[in-house]
N, C-alpha and C. Protein backbone atom coordinates (compact mmCIF):
# COMPACT_ATOMS: atom_id res chain seq x y z
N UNK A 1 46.88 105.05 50.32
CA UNK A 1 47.75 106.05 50.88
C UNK A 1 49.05 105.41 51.35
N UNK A 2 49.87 106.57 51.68
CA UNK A 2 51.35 105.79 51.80
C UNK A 2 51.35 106.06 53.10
N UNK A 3 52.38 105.14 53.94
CA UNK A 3 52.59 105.95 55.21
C UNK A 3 54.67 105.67 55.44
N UNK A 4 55.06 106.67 56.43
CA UNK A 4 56.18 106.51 56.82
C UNK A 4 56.74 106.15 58.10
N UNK A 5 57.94 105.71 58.00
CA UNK A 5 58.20 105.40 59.05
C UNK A 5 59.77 105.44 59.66
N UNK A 6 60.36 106.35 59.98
CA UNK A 6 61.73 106.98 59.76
C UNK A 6 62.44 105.80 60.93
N UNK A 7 63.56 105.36 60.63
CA UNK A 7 64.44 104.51 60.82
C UNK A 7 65.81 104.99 61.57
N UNK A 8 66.58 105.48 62.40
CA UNK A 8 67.56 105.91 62.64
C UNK A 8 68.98 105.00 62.15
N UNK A 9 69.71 105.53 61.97
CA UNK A 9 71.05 104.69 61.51
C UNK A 9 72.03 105.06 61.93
N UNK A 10 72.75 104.62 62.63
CA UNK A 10 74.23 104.75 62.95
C UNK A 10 75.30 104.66 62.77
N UNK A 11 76.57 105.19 62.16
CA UNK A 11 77.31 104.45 61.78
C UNK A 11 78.63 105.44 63.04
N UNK A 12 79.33 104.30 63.30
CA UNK A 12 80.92 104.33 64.63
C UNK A 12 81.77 104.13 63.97
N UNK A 13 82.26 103.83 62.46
CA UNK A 13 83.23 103.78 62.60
C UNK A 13 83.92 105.00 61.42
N UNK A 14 85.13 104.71 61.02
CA UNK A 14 85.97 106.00 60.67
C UNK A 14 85.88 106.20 59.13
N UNK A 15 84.54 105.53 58.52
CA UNK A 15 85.04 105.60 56.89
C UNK A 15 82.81 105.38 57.04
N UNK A 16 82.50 106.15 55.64
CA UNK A 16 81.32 105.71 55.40
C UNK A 16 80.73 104.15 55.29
N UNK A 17 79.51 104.33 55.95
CA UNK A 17 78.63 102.39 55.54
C UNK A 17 77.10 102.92 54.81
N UNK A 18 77.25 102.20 53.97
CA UNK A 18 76.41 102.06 52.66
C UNK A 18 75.44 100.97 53.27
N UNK A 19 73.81 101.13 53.35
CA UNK A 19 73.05 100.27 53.85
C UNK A 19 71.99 100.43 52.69
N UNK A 20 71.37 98.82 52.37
CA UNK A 20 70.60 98.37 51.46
C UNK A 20 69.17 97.77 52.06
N UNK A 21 68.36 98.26 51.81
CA UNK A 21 66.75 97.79 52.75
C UNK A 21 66.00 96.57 51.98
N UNK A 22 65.49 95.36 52.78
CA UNK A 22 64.79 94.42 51.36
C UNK A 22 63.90 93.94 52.79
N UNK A 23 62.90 93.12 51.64
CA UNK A 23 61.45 93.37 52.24
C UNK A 23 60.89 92.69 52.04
N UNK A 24 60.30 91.15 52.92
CA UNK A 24 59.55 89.92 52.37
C UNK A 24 57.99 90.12 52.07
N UNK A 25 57.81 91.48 51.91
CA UNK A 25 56.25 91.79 51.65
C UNK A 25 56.35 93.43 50.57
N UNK A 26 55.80 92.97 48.82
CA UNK A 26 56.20 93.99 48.35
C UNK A 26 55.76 95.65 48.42
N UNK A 27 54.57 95.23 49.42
CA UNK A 27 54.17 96.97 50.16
C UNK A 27 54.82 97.50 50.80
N UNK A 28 55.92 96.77 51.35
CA UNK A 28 56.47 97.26 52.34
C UNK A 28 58.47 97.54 51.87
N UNK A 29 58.53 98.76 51.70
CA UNK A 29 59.80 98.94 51.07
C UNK A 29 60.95 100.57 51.52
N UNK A 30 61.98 100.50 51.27
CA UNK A 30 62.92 101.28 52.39
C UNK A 30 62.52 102.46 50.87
N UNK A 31 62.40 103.79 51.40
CA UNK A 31 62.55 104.98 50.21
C UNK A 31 64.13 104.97 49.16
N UNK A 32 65.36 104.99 49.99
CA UNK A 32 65.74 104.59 49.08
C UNK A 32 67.20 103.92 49.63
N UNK A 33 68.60 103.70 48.99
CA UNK A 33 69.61 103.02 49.69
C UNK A 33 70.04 104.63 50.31
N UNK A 34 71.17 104.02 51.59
CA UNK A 34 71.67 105.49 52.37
C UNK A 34 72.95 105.16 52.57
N UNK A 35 73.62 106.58 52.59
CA UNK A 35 75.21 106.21 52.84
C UNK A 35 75.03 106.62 53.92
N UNK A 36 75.92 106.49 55.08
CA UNK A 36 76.14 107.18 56.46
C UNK A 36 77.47 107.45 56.77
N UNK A 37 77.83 108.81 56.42
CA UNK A 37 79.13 109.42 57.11
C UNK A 37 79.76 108.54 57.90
N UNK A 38 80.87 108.88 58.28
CA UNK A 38 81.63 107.98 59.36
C UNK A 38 81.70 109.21 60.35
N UNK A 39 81.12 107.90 62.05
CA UNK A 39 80.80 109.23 63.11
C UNK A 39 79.79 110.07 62.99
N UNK A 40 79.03 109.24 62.52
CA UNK A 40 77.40 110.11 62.33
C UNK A 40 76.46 109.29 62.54
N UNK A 41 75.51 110.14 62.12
CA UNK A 41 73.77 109.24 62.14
C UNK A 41 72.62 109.77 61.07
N UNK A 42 72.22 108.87 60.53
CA UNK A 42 71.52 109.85 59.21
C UNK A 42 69.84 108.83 59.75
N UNK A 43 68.96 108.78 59.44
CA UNK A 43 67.43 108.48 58.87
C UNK A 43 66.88 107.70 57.08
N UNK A 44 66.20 106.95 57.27
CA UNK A 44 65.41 106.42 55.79
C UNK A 44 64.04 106.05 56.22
N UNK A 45 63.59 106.45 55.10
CA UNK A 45 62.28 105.85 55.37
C UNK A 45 61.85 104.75 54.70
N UNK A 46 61.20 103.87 55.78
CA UNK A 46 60.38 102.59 55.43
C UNK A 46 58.92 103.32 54.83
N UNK A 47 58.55 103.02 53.79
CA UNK A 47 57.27 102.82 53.59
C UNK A 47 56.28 101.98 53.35
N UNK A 48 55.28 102.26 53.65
CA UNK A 48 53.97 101.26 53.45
C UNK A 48 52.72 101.72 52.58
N UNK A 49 52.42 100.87 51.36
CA UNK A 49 51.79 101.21 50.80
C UNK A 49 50.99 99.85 50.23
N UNK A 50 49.78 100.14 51.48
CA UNK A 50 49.11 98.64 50.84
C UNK A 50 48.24 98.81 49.86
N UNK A 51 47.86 97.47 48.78
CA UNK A 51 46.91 97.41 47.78
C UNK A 51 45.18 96.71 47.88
N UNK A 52 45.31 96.61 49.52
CA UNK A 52 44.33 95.84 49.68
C UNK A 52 43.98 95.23 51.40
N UNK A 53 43.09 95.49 51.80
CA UNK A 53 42.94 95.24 53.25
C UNK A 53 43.64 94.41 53.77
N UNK A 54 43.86 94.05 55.02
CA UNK A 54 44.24 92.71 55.55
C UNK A 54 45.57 93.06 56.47
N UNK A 55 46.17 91.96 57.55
CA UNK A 55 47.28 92.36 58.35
C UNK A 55 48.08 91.41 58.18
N UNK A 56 49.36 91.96 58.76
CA UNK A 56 50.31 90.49 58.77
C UNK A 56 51.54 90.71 59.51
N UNK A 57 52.74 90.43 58.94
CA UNK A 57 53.85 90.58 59.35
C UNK A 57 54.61 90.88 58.20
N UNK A 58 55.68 91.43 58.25
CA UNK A 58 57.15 91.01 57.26
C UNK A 58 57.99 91.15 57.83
N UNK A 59 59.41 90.55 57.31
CA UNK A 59 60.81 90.52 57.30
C UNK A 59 61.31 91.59 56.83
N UNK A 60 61.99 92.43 57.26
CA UNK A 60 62.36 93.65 56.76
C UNK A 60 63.84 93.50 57.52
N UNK A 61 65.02 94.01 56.37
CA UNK A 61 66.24 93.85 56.84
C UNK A 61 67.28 95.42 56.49
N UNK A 62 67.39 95.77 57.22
CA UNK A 62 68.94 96.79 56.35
C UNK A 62 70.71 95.82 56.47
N UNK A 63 71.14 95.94 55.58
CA UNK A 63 71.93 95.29 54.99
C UNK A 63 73.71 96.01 54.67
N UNK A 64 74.71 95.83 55.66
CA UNK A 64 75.95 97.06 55.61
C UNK A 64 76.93 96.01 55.47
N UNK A 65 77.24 96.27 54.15
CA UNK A 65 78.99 95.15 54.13
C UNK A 65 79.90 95.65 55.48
N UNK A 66 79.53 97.48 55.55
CA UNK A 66 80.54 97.32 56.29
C UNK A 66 80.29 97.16 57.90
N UNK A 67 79.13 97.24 58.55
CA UNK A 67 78.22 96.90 59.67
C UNK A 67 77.12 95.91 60.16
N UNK A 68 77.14 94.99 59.03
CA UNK A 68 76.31 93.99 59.15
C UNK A 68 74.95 93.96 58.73
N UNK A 69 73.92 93.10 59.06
CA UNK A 69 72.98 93.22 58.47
C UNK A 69 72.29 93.25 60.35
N UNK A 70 70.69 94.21 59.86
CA UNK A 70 70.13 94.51 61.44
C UNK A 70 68.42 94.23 60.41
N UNK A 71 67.75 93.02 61.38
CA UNK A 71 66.58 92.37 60.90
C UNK A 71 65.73 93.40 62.05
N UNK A 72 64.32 93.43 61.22
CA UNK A 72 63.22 94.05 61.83
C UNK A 72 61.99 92.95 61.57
N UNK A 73 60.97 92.94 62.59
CA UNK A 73 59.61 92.09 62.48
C UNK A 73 58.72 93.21 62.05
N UNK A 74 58.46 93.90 60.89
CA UNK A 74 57.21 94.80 60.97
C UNK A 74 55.36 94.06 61.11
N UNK A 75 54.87 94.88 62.44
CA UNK A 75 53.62 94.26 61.98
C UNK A 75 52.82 94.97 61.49
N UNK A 76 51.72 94.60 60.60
CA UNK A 76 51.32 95.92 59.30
C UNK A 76 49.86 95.17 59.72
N UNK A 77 48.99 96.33 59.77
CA UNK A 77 47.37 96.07 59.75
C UNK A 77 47.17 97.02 58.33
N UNK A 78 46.19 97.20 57.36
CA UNK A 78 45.52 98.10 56.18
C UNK A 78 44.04 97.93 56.00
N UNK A 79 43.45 99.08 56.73
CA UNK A 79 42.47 99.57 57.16
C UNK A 79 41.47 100.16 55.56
N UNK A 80 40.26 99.96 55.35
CA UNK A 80 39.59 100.55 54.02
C UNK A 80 40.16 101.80 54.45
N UNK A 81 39.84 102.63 52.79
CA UNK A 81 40.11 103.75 52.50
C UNK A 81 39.46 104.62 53.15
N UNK A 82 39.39 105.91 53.76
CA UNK A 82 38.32 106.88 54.39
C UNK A 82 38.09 107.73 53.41
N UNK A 83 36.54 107.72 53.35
CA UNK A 83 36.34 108.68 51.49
C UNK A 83 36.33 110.71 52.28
């Protein structure tokens, strides 16, 4: 199963920022790239979709030429399936 996990984004200044999501664990991945208005705030979702029990960590980053890059520690547990 998949799960989500909605992200808030901000962008302050006067022209749109284009943000790119990457992910040192391949279950773990942004839905898709987002533009953000200028003077707004939009949402993406992280998802998780593991192939196999077990917990850990990853590196998870969003990535804005024009705002920088903002690092996340996700910690991920994947529990058996419930029939």
């Amino acid at each position: 199963q998949q799960v989500r996990h909605k992200i808030a984004v901000a962008n302050p200044l006067n022209k749109p920022a284009r943000f790119i999501g990457m992910s040192s664990n391949p279950c773990i991945r942004f839905a898709q790239e987002l533009e953000v208005p200028a003077k707004s705030e939009r949402t993406l979702d992280l998802l998780f979709r593991p192939v196999e029990e077990g917990e850990g960590t990853a590196d998870v980053t969003l990535k804005s030429d024009e705002l920088g890059v903002y690092p996340y520690n996700v910690v991920w547990r994947a529990t058996p399936a419930g029939l």
